[in-house]
C-alpha atoms as a PDB file:
ATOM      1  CA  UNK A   1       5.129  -4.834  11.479  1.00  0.00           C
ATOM      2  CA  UNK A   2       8.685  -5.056  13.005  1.00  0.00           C
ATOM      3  CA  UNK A   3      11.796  -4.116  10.218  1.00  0.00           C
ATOM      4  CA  UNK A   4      13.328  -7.507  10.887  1.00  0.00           C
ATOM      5  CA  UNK A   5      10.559  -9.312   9.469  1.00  0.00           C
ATOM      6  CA  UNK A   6       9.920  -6.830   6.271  1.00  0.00           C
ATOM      7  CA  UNK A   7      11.557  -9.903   4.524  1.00  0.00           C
ATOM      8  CA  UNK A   8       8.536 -12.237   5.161  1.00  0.00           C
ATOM      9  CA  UNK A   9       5.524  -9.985   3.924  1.00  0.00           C
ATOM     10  CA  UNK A  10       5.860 -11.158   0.081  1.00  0.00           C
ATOM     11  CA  UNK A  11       5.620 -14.614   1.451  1.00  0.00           C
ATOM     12  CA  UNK A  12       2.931 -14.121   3.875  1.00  0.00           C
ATOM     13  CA  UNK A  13       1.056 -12.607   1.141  1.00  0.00           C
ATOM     14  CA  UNK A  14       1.333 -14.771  -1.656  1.00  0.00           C
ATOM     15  CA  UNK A  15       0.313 -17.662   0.869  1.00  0.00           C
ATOM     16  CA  UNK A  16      -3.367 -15.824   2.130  1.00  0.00           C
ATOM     17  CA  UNK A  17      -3.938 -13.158  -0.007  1.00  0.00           C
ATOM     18  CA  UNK A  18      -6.113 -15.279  -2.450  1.00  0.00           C
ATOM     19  CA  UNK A  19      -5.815 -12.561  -4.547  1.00  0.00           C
ATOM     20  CA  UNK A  20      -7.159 -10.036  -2.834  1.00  0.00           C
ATOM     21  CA  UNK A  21      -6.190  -6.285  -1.053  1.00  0.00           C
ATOM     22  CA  UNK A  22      -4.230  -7.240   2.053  1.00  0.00           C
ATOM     23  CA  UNK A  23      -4.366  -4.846   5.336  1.00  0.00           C
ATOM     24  CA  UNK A  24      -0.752  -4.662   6.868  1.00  0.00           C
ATOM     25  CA  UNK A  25      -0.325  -2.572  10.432  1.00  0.00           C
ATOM     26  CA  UNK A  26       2.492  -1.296  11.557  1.00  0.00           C
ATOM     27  CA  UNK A  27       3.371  -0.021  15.154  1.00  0.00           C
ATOM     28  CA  UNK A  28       4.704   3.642  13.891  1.00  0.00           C
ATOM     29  CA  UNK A  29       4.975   6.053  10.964  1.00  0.00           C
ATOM     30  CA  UNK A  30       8.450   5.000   9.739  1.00  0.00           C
ATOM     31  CA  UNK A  31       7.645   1.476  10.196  1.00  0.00           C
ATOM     32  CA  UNK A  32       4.668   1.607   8.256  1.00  0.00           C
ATOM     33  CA  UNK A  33       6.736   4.070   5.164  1.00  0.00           C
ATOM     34  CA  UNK A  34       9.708   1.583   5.442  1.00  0.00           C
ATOM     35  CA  UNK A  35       7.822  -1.577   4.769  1.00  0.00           C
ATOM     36  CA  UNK A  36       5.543  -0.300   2.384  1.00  0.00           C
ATOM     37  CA  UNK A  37       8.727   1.199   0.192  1.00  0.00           C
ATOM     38  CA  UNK A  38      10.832  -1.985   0.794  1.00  0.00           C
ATOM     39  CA  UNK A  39       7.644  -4.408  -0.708  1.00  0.00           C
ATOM     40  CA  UNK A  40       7.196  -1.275  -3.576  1.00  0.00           C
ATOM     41  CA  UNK A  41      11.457  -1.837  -4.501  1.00  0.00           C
ATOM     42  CA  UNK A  42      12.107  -5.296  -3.899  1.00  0.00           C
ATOM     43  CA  UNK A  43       9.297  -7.641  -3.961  1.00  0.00           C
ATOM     44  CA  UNK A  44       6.213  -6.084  -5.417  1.00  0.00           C
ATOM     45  CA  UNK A  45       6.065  -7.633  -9.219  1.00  0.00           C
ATOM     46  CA  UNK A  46       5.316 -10.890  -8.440  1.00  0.00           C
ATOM     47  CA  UNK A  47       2.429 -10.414  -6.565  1.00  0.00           C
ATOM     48  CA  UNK A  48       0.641  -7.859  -8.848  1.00  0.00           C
ATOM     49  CA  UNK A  49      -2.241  -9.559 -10.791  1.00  0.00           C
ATOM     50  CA  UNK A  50      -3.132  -8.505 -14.432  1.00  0.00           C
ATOM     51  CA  UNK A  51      -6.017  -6.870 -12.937  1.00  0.00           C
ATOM     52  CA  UNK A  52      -4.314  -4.778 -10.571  1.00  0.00           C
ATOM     53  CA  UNK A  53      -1.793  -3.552 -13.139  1.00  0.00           C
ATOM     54  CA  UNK A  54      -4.946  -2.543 -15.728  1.00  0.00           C
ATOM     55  CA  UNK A  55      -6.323  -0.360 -12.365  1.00  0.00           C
ATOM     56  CA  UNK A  56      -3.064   0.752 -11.904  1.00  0.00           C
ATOM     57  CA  UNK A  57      -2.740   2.096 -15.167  1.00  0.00           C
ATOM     58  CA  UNK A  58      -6.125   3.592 -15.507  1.00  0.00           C
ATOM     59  CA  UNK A  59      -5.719   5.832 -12.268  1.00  0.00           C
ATOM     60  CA  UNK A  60      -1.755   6.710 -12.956  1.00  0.00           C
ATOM     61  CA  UNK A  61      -3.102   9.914 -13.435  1.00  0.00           C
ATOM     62  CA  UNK A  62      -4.536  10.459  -9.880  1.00  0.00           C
ATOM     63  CA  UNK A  63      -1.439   7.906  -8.332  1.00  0.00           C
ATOM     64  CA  UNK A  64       0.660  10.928 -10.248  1.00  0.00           C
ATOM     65  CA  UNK A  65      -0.870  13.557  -8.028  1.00  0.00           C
ATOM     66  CA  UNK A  66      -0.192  12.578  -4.763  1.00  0.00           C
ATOM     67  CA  UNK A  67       2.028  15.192  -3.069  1.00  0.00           C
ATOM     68  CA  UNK A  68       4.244  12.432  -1.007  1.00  0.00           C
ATOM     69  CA  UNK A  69       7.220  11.262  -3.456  1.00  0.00           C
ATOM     70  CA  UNK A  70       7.460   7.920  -1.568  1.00  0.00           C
ATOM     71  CA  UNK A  71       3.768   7.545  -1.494  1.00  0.00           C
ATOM     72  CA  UNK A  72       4.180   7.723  -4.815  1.00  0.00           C
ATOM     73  CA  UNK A  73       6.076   5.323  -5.959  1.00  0.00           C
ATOM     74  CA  UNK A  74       4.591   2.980  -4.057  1.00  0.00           C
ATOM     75  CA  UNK A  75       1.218   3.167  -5.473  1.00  0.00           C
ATOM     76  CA  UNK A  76       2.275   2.994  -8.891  1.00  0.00           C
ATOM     77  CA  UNK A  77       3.112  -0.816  -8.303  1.00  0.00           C
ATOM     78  CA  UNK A  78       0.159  -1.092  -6.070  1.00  0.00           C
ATOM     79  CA  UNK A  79       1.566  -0.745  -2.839  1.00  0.00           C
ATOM     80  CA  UNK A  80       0.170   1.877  -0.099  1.00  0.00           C
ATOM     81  CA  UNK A  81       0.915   3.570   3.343  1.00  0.00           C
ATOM     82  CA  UNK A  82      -1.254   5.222   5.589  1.00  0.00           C
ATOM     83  CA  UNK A  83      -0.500   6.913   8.772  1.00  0.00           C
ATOM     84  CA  UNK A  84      -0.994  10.600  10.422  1.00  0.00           C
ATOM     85  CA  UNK A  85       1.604  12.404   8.278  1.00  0.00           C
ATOM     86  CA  UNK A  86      -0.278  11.387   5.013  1.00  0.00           C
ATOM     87  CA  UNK A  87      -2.197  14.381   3.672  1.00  0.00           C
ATOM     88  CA  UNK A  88      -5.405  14.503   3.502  1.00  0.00           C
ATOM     89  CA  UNK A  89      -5.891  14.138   0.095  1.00  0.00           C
ATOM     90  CA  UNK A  90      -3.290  11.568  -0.805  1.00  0.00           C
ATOM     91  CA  UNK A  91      -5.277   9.603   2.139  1.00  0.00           C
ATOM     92  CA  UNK A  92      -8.074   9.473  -0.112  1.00  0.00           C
ATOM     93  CA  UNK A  93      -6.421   8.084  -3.388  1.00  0.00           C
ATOM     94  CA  UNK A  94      -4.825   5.546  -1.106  1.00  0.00           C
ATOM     95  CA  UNK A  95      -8.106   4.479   0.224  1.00  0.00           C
ATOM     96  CA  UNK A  96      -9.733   4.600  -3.452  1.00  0.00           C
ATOM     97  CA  UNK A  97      -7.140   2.879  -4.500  1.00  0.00           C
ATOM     98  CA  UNK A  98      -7.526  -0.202  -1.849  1.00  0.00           C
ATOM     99  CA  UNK A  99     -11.239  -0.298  -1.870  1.00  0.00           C
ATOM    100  CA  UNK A 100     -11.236  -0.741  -5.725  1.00  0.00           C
ATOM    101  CA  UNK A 101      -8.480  -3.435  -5.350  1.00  0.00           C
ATOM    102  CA  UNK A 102      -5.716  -2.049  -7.481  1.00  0.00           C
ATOM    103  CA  UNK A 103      -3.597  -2.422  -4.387  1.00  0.00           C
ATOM    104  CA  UNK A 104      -1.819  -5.740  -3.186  1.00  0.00           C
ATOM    105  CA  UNK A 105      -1.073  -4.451   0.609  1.00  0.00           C
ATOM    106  CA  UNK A 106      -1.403  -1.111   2.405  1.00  0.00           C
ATOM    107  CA  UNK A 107       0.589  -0.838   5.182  1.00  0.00           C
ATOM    108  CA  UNK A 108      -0.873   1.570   8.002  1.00  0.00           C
ATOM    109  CA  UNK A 109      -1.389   2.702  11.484  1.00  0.00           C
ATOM    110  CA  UNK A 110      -4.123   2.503  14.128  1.00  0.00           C
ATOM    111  CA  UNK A 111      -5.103   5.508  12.587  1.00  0.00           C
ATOM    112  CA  UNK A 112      -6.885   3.887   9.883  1.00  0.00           C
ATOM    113  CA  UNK A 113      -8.721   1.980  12.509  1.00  0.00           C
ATOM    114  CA  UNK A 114      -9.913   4.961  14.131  1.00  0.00           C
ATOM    115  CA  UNK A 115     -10.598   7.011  11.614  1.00  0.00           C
ATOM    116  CA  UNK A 116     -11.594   5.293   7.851  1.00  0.00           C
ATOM    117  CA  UNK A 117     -14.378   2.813   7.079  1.00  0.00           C
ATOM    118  CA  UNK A 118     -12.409   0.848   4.253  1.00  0.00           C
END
């Protein structure tokens, strides 16, 4: 997704989410960090359903244990990134976390194309 139209995603996803996990790519790394952390600060609590906040709260501990401080943050209001520099294990959290739905967008690269069944 292209920085100058980071501004749009909320309302993109509020119009076809229906409520549900939305996929997000990005053409690099920083790209796909930058959006995902600019949705997590600015936008994020109004498209967070009561649902996703409960999941939220019941993995905190395993959101907590992800060794990437941005990755971090993000997931704790349900937003993700994933891209090559993501560990191996934070990958997996981040792909828990989207498959069970406690995330409203994960940003990533092809590399989630190629290489995870989500």
């Amino acid at each position: 997704f292209d920085k100058g139209l980071n501004w749009q995603i909320p309302k993109l996803i509020s119009q076809h989410s229906n409520g549900r996990p939305v996929l997000i790519f990005c053409a690099t790394r920083g790209s796909t960090t930058a959006a995902a952390l600019q949705l997590a600060r600015e936008s994020i609590k109004d498209l967070v359903s009561g649902e996703q906040r409960q999941l939220l709260q019941e993995h905190a501990r395993e959101i907590g244990a992800c060794q990437d401080k941005d990755l971090r943050e993000c997931l704790s209001v349900g937003v993700g990134f994933h891209h090559g520099q993501v560990g191996p294990q934070d990958r997996i959290i981040v792909e828990s976390l989207f498959v069970k739905r406690a995330l409203v967008a994960l940003f990533a690269t092809s590399t989630l194309a190629v290489g995870a069944n989500l």
